[in-house]
PDB file of N, CA and C in Angstrom:
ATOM      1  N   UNK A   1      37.369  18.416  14.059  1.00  0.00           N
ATOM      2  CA  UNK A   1      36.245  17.672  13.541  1.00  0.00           C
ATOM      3  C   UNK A   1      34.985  18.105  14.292  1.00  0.00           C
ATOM      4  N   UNK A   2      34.130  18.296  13.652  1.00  0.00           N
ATOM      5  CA  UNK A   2      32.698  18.721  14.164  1.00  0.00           C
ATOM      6  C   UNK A   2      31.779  18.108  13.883  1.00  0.00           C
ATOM      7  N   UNK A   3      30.890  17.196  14.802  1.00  0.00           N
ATOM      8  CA  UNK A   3      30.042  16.333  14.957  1.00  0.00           C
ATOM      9  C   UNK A   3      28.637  16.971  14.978  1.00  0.00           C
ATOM     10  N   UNK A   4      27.607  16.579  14.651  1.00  0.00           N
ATOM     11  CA  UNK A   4      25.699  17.837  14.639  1.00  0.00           C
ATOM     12  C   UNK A   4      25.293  16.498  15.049  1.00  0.00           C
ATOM     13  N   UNK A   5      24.848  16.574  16.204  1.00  0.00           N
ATOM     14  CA  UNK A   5      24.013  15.431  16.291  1.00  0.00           C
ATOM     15  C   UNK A   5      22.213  15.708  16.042  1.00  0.00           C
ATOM     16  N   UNK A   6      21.542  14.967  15.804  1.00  0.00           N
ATOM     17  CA  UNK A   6      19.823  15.440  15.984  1.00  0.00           C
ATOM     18  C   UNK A   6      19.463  15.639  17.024  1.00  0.00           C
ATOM     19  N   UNK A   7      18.776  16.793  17.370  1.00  0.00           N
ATOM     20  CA  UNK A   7      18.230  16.859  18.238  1.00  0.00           C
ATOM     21  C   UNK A   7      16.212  16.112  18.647  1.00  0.00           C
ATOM     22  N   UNK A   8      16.121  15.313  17.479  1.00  0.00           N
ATOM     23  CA  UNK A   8      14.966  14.549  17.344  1.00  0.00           C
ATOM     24  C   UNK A   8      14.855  13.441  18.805  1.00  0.00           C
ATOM     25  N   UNK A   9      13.811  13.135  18.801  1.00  0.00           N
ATOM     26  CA  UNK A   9      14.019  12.033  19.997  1.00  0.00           C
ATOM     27  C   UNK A   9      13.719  10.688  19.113  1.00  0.00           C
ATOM     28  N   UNK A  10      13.874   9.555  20.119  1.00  0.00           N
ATOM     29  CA  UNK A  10      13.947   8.283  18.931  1.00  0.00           C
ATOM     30  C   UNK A  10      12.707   8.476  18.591  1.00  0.00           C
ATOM     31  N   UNK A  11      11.854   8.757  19.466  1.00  0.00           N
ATOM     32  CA  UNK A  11       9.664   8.379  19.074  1.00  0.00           C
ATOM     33  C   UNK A  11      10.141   9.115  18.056  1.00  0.00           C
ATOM     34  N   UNK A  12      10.221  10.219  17.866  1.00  0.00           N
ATOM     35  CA  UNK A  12      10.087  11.413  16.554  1.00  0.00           C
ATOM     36  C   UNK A  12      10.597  10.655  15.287  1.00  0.00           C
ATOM     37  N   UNK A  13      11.855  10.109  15.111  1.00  0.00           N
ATOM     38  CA  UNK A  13      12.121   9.421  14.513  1.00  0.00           C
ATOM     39  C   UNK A  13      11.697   7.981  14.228  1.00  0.00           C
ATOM     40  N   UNK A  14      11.111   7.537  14.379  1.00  0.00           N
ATOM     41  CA  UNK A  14      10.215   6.339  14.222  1.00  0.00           C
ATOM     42  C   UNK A  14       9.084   6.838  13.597  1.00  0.00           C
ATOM     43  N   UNK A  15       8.506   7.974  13.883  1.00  0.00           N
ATOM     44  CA  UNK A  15       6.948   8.003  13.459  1.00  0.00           C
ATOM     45  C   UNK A  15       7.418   8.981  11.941  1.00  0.00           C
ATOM     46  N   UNK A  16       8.626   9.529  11.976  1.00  0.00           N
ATOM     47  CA  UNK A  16       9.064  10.198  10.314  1.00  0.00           C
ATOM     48  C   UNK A  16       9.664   9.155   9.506  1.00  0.00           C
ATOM     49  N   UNK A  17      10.337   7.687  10.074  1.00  0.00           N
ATOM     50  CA  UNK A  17      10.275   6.460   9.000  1.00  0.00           C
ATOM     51  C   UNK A  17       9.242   6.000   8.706  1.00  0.00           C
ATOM     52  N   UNK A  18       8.061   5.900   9.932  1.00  0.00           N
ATOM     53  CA  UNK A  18       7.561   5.087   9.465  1.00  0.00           C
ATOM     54  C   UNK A  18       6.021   5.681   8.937  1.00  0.00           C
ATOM     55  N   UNK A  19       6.174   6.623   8.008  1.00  0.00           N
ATOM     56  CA  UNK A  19       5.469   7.910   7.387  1.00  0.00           C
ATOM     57  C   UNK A  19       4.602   6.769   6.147  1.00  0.00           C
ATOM     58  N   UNK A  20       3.718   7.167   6.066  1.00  0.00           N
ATOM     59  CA  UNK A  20       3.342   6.757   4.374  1.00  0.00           C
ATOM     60  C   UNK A  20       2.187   7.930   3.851  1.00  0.00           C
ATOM     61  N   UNK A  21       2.937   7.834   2.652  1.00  0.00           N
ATOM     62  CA  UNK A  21       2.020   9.047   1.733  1.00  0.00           C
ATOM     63  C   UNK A  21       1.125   7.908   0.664  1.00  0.00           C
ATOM     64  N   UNK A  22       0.322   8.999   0.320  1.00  0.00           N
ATOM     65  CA  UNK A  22      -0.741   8.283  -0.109  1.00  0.00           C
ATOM     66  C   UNK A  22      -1.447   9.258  -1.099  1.00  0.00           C
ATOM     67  N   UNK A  23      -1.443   8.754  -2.465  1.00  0.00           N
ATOM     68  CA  UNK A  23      -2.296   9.842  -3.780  1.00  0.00           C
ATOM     69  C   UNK A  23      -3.016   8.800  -3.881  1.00  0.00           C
ATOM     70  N   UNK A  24      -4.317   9.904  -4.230  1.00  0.00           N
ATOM     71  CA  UNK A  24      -5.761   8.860  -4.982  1.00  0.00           C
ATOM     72  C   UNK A  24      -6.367   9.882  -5.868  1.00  0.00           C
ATOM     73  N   UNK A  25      -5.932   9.564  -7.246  1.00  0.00           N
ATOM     74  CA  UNK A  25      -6.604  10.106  -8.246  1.00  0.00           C
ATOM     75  C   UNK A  25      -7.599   9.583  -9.390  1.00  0.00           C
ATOM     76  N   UNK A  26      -8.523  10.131 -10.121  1.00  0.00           N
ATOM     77  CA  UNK A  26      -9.025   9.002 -10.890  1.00  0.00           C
ATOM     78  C   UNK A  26      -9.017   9.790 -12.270  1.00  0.00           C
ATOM     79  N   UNK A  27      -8.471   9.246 -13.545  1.00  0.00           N
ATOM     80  CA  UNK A  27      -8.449   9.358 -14.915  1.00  0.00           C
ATOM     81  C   UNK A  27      -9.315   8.429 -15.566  1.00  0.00           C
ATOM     82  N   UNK A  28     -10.244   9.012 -16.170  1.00  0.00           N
ATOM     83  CA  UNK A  28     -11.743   8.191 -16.596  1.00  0.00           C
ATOM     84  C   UNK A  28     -12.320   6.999 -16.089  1.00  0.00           C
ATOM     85  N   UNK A  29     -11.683   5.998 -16.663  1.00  0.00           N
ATOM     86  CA  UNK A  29     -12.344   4.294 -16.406  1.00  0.00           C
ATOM     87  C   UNK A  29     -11.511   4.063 -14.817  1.00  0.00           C
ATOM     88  N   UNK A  30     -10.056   4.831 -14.615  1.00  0.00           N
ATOM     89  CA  UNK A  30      -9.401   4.483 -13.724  1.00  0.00           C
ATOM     90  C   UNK A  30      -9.079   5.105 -12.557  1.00  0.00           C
ATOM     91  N   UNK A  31      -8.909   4.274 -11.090  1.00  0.00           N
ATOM     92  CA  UNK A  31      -8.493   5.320 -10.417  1.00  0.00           C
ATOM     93  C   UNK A  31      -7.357   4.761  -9.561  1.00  0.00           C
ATOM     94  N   UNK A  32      -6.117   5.560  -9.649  1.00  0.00           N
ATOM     95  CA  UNK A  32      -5.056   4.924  -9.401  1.00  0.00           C
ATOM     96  C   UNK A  32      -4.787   5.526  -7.688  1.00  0.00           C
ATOM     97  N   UNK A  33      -4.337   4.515  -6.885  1.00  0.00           N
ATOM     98  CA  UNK A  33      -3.644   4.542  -5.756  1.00  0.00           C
ATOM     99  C   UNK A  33      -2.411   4.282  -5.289  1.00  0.00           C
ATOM    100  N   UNK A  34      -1.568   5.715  -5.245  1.00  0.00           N
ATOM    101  CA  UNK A  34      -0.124   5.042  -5.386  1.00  0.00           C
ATOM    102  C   UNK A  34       0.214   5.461  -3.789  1.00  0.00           C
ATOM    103  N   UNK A  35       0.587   4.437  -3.391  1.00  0.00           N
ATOM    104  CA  UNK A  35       1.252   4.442  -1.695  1.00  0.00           C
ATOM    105  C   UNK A  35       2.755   4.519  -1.944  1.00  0.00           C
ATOM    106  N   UNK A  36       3.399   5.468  -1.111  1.00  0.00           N
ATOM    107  CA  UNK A  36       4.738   5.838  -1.198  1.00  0.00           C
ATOM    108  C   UNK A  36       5.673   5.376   0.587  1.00  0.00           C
ATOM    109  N   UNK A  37       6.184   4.876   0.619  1.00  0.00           N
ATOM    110  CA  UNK A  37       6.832   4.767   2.491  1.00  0.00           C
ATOM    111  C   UNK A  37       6.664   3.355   2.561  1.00  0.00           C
ATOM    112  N   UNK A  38       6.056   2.846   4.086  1.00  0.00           N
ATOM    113  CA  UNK A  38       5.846   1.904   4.813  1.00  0.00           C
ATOM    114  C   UNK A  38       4.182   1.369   5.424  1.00  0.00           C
ATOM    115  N   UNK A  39       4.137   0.173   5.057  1.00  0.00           N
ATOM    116  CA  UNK A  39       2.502   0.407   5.264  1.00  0.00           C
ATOM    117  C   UNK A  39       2.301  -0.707   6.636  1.00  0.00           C
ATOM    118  N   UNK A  40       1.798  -0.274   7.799  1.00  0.00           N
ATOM    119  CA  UNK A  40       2.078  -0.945   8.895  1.00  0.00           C
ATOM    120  C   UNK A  40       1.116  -1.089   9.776  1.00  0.00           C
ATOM    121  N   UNK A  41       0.696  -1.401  10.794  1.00  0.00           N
ATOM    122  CA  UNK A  41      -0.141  -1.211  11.918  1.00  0.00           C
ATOM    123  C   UNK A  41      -0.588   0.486  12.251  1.00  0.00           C
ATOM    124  N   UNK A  42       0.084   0.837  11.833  1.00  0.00           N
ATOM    125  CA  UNK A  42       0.167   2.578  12.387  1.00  0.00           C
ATOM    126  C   UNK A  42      -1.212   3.201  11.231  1.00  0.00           C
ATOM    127  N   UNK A  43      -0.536   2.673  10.448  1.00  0.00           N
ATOM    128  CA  UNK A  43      -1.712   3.612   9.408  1.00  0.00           C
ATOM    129  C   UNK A  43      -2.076   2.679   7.796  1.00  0.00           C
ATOM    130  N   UNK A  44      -2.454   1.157   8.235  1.00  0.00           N
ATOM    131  CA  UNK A  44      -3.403   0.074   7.405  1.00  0.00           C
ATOM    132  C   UNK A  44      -4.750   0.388   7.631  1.00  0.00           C
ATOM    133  N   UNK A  45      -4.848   0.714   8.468  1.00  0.00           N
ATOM    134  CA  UNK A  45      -6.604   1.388   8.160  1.00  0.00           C
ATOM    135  C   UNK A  45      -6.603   2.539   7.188  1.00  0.00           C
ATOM    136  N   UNK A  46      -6.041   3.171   7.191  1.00  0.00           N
ATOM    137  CA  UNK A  46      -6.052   4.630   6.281  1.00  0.00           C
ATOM    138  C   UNK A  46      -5.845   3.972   5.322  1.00  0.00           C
ATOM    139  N   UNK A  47      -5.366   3.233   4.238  1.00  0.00           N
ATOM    140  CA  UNK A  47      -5.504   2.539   3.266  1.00  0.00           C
ATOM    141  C   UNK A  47      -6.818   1.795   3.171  1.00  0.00           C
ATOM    142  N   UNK A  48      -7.073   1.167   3.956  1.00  0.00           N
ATOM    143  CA  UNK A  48      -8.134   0.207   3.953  1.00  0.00           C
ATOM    144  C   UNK A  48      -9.023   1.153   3.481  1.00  0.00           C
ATOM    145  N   UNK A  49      -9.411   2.480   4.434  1.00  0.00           N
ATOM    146  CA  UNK A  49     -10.559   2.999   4.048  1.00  0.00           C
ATOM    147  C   UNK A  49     -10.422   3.929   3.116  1.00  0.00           C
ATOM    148  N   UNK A  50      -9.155   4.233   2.469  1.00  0.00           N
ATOM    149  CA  UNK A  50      -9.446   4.838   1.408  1.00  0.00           C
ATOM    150  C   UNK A  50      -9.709   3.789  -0.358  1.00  0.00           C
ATOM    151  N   UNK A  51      -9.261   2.158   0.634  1.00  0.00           N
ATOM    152  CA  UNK A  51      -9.322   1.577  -0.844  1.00  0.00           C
ATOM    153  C   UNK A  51     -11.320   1.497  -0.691  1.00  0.00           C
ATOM    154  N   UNK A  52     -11.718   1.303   0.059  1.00  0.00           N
ATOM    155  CA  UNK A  52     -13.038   0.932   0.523  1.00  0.00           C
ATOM    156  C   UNK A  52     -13.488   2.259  -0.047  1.00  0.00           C
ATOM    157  N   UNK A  53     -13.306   3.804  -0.108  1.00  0.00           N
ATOM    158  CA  UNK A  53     -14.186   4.357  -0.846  1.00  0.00           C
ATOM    159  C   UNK A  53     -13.907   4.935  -1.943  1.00  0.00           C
ATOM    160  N   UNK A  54     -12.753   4.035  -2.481  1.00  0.00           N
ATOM    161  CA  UNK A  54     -12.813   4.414  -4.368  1.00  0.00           C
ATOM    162  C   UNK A  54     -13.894   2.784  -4.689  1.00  0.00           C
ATOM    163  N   UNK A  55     -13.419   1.430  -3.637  1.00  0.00           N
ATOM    164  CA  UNK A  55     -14.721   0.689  -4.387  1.00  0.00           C
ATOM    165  C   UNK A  55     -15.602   1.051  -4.779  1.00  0.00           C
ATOM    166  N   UNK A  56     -16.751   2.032  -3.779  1.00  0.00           N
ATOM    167  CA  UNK A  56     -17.887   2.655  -3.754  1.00  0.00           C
ATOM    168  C   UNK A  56     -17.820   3.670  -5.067  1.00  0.00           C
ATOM    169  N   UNK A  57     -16.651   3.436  -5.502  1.00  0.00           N
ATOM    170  CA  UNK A  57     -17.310   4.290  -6.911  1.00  0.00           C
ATOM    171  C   UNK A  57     -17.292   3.456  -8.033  1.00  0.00           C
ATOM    172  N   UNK A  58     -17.930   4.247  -9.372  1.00  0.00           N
ATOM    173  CA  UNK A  58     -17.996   2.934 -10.653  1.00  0.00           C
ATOM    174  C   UNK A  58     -16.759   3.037 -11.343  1.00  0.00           C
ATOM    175  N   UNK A  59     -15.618   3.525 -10.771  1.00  0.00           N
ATOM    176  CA  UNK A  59     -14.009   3.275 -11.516  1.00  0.00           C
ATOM    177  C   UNK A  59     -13.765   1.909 -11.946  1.00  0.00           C
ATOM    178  N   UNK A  60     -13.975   0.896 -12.971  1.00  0.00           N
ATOM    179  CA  UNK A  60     -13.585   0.210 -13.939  1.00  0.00           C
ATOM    180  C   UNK A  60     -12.456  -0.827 -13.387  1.00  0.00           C
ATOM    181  N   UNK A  61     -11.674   0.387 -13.082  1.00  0.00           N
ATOM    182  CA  UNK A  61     -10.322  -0.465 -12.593  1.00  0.00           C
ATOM    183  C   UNK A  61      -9.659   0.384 -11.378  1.00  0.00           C
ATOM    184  N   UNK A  62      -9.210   0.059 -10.348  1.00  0.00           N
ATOM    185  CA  UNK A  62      -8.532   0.379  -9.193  1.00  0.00           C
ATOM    186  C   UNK A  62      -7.164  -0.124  -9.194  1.00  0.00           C
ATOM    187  N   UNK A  63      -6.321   0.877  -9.444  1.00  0.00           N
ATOM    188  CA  UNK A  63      -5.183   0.369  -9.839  1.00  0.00           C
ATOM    189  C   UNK A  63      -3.889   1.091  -8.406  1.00  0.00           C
ATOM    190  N   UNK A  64      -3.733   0.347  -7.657  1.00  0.00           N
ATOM    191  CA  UNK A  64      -3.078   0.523  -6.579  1.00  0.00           C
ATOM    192  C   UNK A  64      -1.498   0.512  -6.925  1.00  0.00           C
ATOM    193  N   UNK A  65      -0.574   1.440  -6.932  1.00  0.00           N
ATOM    194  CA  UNK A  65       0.697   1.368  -7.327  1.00  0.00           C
ATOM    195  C   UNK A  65       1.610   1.205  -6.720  1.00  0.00           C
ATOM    196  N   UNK A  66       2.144  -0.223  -5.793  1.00  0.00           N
ATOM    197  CA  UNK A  66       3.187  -0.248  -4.678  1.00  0.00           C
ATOM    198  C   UNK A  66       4.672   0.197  -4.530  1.00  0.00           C
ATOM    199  N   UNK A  67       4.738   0.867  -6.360  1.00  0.00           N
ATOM    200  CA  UNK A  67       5.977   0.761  -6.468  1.00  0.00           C
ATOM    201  C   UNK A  67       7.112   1.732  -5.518  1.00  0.00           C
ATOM    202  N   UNK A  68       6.468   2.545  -4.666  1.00  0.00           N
ATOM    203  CA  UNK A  68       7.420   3.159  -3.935  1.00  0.00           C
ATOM    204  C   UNK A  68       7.401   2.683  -2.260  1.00  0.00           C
ATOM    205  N   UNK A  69       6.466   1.815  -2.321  1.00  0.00           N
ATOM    206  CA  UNK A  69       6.385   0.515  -0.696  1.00  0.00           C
ATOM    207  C   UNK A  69       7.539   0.230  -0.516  1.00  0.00           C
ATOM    208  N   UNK A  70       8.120   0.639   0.781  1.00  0.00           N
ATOM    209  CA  UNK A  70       9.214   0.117   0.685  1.00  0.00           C
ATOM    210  C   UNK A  70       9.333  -1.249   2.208  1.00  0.00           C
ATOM    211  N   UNK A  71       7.974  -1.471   2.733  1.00  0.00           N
ATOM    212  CA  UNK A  71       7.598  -2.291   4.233  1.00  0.00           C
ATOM    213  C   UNK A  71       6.140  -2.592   3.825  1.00  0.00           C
ATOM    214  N   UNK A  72       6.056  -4.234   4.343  1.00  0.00           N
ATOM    215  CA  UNK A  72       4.628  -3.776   4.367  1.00  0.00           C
ATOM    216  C   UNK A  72       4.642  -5.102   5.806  1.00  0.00           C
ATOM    217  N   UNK A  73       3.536  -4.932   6.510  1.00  0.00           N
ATOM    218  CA  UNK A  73       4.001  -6.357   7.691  1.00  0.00           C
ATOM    219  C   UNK A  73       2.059  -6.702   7.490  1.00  0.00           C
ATOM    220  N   UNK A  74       2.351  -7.910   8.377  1.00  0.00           N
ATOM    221  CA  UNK A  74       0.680  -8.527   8.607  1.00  0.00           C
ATOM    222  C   UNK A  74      -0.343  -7.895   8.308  1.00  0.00           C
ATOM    223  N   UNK A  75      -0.651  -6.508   8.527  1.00  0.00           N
ATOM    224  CA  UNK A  75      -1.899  -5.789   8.560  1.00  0.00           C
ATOM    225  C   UNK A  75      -1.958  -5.161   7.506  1.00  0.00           C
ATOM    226  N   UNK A  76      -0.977  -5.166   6.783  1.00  0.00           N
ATOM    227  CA  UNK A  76      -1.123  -4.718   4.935  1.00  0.00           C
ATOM    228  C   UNK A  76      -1.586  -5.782   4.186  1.00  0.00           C
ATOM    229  N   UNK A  77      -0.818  -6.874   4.763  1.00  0.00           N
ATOM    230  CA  UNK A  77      -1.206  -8.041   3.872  1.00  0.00           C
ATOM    231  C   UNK A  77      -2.893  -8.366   3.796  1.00  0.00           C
ATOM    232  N   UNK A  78      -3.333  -8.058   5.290  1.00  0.00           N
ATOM    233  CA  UNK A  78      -4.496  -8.595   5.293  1.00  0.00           C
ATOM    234  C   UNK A  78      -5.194  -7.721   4.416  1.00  0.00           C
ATOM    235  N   UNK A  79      -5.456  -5.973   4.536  1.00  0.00           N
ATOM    236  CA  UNK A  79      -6.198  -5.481   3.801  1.00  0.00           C
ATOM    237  C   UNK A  79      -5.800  -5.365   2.467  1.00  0.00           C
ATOM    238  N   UNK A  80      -4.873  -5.656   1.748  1.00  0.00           N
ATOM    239  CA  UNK A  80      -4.617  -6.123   0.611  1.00  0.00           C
ATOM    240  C   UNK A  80      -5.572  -7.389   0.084  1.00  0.00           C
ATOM    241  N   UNK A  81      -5.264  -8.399   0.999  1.00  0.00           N
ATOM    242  CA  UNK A  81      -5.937  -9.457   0.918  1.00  0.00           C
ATOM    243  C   UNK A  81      -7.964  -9.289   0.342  1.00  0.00           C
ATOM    244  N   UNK A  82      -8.214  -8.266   1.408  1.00  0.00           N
ATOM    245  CA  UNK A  82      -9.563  -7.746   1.775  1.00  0.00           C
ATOM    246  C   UNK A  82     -10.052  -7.287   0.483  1.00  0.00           C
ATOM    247  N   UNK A  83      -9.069  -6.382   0.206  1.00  0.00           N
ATOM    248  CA  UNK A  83      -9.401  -5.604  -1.229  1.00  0.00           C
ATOM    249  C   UNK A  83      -9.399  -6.171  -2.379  1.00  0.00           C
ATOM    250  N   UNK A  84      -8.866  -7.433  -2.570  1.00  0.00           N
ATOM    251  CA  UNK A  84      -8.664  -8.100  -3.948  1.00  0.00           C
ATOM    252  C   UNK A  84      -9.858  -9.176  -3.874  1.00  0.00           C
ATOM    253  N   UNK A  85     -10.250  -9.558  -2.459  1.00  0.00           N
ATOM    254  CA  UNK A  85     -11.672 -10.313  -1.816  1.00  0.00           C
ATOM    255  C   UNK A  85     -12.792  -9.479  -2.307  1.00  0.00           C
ATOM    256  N   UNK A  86     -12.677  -8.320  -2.311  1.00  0.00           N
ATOM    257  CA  UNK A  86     -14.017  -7.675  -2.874  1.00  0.00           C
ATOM    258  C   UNK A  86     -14.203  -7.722  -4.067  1.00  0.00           C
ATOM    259  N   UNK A  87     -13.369  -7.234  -4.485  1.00  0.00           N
ATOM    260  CA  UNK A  87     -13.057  -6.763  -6.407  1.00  0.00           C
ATOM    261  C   UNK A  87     -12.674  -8.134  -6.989  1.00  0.00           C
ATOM    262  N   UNK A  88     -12.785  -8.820  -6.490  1.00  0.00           N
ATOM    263  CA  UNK A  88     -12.732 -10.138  -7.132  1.00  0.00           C
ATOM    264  C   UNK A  88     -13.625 -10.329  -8.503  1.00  0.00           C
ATOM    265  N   UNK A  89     -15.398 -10.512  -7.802  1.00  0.00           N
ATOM    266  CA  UNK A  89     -16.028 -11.087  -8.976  1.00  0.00           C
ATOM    267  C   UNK A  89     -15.476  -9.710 -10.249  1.00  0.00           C
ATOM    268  N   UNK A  90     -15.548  -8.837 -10.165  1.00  0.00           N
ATOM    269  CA  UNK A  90     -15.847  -7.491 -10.889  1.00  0.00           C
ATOM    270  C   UNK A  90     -13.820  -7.395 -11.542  1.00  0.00           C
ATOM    271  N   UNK A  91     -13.001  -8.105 -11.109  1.00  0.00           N
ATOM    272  CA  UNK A  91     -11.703  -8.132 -11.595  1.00  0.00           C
ATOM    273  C   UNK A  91     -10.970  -6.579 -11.531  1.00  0.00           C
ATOM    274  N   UNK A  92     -11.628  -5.976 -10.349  1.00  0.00           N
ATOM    275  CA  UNK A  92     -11.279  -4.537 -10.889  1.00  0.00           C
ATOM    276  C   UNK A  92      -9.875  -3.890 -10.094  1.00  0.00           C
ATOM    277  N   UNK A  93      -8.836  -4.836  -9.040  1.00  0.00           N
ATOM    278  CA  UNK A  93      -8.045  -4.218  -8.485  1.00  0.00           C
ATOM    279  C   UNK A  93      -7.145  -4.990  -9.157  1.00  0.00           C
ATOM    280  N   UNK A  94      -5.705  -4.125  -9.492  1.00  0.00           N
ATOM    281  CA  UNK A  94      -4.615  -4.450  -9.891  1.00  0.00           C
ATOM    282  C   UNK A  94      -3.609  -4.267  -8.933  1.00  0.00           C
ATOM    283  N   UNK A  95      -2.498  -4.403  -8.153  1.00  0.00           N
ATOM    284  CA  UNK A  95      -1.976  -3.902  -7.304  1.00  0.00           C
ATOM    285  C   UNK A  95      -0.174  -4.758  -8.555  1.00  0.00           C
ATOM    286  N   UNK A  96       0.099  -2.528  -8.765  1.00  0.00           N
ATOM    287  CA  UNK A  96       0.971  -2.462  -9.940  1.00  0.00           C
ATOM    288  C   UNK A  96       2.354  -2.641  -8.722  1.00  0.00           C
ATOM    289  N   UNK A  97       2.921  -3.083  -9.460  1.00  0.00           N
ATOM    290  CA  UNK A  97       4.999  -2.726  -9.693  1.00  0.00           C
ATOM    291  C   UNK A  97       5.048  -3.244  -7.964  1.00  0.00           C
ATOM    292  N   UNK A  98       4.739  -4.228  -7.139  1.00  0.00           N
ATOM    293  CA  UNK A  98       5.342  -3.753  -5.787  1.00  0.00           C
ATOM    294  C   UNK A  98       7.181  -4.152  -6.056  1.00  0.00           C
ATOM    295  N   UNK A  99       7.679  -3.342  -5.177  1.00  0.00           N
ATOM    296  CA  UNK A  99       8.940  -3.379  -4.773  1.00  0.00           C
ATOM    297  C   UNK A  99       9.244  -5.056  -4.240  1.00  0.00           C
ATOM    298  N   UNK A 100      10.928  -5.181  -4.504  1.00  0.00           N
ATOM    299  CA  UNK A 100      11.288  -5.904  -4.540  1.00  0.00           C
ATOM    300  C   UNK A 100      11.418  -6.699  -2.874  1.00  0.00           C
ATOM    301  N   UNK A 101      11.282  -5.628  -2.092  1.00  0.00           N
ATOM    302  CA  UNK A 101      10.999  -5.976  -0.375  1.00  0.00           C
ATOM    303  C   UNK A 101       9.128  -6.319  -0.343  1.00  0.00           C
ATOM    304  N   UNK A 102       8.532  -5.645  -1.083  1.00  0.00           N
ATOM    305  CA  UNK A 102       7.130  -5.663  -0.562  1.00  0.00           C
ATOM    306  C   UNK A 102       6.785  -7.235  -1.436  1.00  0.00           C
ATOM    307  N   UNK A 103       7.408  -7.747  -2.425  1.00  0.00           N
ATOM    308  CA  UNK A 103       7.033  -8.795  -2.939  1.00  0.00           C
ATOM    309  C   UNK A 103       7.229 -10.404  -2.410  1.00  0.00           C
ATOM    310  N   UNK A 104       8.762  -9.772  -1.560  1.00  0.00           N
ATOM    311  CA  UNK A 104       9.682 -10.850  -1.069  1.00  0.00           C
ATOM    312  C   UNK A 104       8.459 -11.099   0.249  1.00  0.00           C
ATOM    313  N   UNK A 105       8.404 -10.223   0.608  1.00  0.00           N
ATOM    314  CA  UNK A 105       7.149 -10.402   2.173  1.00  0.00           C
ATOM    315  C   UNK A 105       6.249 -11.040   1.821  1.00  0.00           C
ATOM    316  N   UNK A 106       5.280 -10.822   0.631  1.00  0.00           N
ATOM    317  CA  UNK A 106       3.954 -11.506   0.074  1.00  0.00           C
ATOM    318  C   UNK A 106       4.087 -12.915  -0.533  1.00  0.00           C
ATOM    319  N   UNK A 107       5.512 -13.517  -1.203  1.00  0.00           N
ATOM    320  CA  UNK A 107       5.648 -14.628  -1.278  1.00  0.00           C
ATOM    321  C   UNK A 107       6.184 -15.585   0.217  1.00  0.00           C
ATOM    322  N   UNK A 108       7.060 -15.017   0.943  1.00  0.00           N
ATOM    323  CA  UNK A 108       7.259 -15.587   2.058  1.00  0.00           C
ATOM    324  C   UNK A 108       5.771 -16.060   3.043  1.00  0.00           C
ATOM    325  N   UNK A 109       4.954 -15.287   3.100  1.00  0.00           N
ATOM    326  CA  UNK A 109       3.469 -15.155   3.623  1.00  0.00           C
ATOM    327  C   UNK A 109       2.696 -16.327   3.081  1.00  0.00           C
ATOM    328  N   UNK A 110       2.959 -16.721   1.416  1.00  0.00           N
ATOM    329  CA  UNK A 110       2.225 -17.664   0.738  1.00  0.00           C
ATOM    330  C   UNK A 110       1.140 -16.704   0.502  1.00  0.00           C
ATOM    331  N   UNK A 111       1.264 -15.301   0.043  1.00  0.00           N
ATOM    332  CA  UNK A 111      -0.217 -14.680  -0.570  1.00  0.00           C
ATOM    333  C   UNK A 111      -0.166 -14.163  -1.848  1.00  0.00           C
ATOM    334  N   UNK A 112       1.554 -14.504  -2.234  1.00  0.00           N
ATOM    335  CA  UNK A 112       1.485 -13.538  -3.951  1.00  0.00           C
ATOM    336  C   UNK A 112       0.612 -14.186  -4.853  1.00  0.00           C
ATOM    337  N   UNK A 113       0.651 -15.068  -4.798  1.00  0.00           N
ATOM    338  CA  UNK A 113      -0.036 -16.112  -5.931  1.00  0.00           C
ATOM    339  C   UNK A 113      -2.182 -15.360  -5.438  1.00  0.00           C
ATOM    340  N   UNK A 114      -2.189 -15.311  -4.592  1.00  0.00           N
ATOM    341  CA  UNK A 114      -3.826 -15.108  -4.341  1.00  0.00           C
ATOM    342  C   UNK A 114      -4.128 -13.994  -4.667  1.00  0.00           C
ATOM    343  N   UNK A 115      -2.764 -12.532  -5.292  1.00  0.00           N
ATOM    344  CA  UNK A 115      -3.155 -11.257  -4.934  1.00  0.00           C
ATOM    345  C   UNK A 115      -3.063 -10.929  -6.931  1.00  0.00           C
ATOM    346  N   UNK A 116      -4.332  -9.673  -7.316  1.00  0.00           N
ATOM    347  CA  UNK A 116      -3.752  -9.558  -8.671  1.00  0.00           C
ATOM    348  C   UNK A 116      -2.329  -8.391  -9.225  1.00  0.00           C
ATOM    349  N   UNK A 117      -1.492  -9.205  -8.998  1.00  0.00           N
ATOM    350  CA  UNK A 117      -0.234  -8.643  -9.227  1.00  0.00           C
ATOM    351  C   UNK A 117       0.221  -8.439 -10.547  1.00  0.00           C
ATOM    352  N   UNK A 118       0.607  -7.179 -11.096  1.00  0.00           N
ATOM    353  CA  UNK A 118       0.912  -6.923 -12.703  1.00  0.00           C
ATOM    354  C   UNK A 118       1.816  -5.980 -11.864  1.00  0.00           C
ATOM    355  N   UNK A 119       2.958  -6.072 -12.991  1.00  0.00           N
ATOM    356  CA  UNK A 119       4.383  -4.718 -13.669  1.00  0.00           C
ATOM    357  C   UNK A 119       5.481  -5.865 -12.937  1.00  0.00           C
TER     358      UNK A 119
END
């Protein structure tokens, strides 16, 4: 029997779980943001400021796609929170499909009901 162990160290492995990818494209009226991984203390600002400069544009609708979130803790929630606080009067963020972990977190929190959630 032959065993391969990794030669990764645990840090290495922690910072490749806890990875998040991130597309921002825009198709006419829309510009969609689909976050793929874990969204955490490590890298909620990098969201924040990329939702902060599709606001700054006249995209219609900002349509954020959680469906491949598979974590999200306190500091997602908040700039989630932040982002649906702006785009409020203007109705323009949707935050599509989250996963069945990223939803369970936002109702436990008491914030699904405050956030605009569609899919």
């Amino acid at each position: 029997m032959h065993i391969e162990m990794a030669t990764e160290s645990r840090a290495e492995q922690i910072v490749r779980v806890a990875q998040l990818s991130m597309t921002s494209e825009r198709d006419g009226d829309i510009h969609a943001l689909s976050l793929t991984g874990e969204i955490d203390l490590a890298n909620a600002e990098d969201v924040d400021r990329e939702l902060r400069r599709i606001e700054e544009t006249d995209a219609a609708v900002i349509l954020v796609d959680l469906t491949g979130v598979s974590f999200i803790d306190s500091t997602a929630i908040k700039v989630l929170i932040g982002a649906a606080a702006r785009s409020q009067s203007a109705n323009r963020l949707l935050l599509d499909s989250p996963s069945p972990a990223v939803l369970r977190v936002l109702r436990i929190a008491g914030v699904a009901d405050l956030l605009p959630l569609v899919g």
